[in-house]
Protein backbone atom coordinates (compact mmCIF):
# COMPACT_ATOMS: atom_id res chain seq x y z
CA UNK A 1 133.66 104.59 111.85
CA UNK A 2 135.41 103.38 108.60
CA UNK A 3 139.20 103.39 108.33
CA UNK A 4 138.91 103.45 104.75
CA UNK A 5 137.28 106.65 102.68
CA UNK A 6 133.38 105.89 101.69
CA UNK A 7 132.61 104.73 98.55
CA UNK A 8 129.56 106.69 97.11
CA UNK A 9 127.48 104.60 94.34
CA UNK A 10 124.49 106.40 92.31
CA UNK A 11 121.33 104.00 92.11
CA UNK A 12 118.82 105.45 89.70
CA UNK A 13 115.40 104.52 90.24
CA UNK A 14 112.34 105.60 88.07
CA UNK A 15 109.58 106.72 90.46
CA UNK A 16 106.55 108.50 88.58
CA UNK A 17 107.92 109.15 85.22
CA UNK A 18 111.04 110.66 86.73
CA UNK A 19 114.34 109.40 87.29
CA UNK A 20 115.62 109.95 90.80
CA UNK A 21 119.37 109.53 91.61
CA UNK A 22 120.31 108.15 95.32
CA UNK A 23 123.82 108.09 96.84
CA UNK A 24 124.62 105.45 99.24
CA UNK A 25 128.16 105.27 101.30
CA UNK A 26 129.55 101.93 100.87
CA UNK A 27 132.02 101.15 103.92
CA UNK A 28 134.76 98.51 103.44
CA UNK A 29 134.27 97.90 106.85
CA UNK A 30 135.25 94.55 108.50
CA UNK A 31 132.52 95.71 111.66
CA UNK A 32 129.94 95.47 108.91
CA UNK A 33 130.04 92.34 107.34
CA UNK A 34 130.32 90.69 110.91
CA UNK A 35 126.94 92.84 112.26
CA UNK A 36 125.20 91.35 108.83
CA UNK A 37 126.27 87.81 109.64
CA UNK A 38 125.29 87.82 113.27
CA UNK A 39 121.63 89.55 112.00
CA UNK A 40 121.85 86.61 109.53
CA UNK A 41 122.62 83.94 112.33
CA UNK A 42 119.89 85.22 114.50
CA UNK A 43 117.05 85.77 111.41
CA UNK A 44 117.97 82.11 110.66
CA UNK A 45 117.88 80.23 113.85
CA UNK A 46 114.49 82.58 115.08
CA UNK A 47 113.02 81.40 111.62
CA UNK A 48 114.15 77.27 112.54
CA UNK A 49 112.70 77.72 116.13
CA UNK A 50 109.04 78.98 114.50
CA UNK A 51 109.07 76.31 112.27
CA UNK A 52 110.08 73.17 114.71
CA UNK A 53 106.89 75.24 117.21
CA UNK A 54 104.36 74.70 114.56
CA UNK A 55 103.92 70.37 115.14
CA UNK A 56 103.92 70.79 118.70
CA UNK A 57 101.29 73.46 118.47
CA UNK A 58 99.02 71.34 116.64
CA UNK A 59 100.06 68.23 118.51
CA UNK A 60 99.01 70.21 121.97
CA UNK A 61 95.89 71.50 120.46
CA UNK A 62 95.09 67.98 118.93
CA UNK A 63 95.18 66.42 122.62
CA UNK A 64 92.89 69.13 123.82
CA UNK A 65 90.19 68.33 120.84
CA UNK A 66 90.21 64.63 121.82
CA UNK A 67 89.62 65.14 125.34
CA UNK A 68 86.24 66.71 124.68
């Protein structure tokens, strides 16, 4: 997967009193900062399209009160 060897970084986190030590593999990966930009992209435009739904949701539902 990575050309390059894993980097392994120790996070220590205190969880009840005790101090727990994870290891993560860090890849210097070209594949992976691409995949987190195109989860970016997506997160971002989905986000926009809720947002420019929410006036003509309430515009739609506005029409419907008057018409009563």
């Amino acid at each position: 997967m990575c050309d390059t060897l894993p980097k392994k970084v120790s996070i220590a986190a205190l969880r009840k009193g005790k101090n727990h030590v994870f290891s993560l593999e860090l890849c210097q990966n070209r594949q992976l900062y691409v995949t987190s930009k195109q989860c970016f992209i997506l997160l971002f435009l989905a986000s926009n399209i809720c947002l420019l739904s929410i006036p003509f949701f309430y515009s739609h539902r506005g029409e419907k009160n008057r018409d009563i």
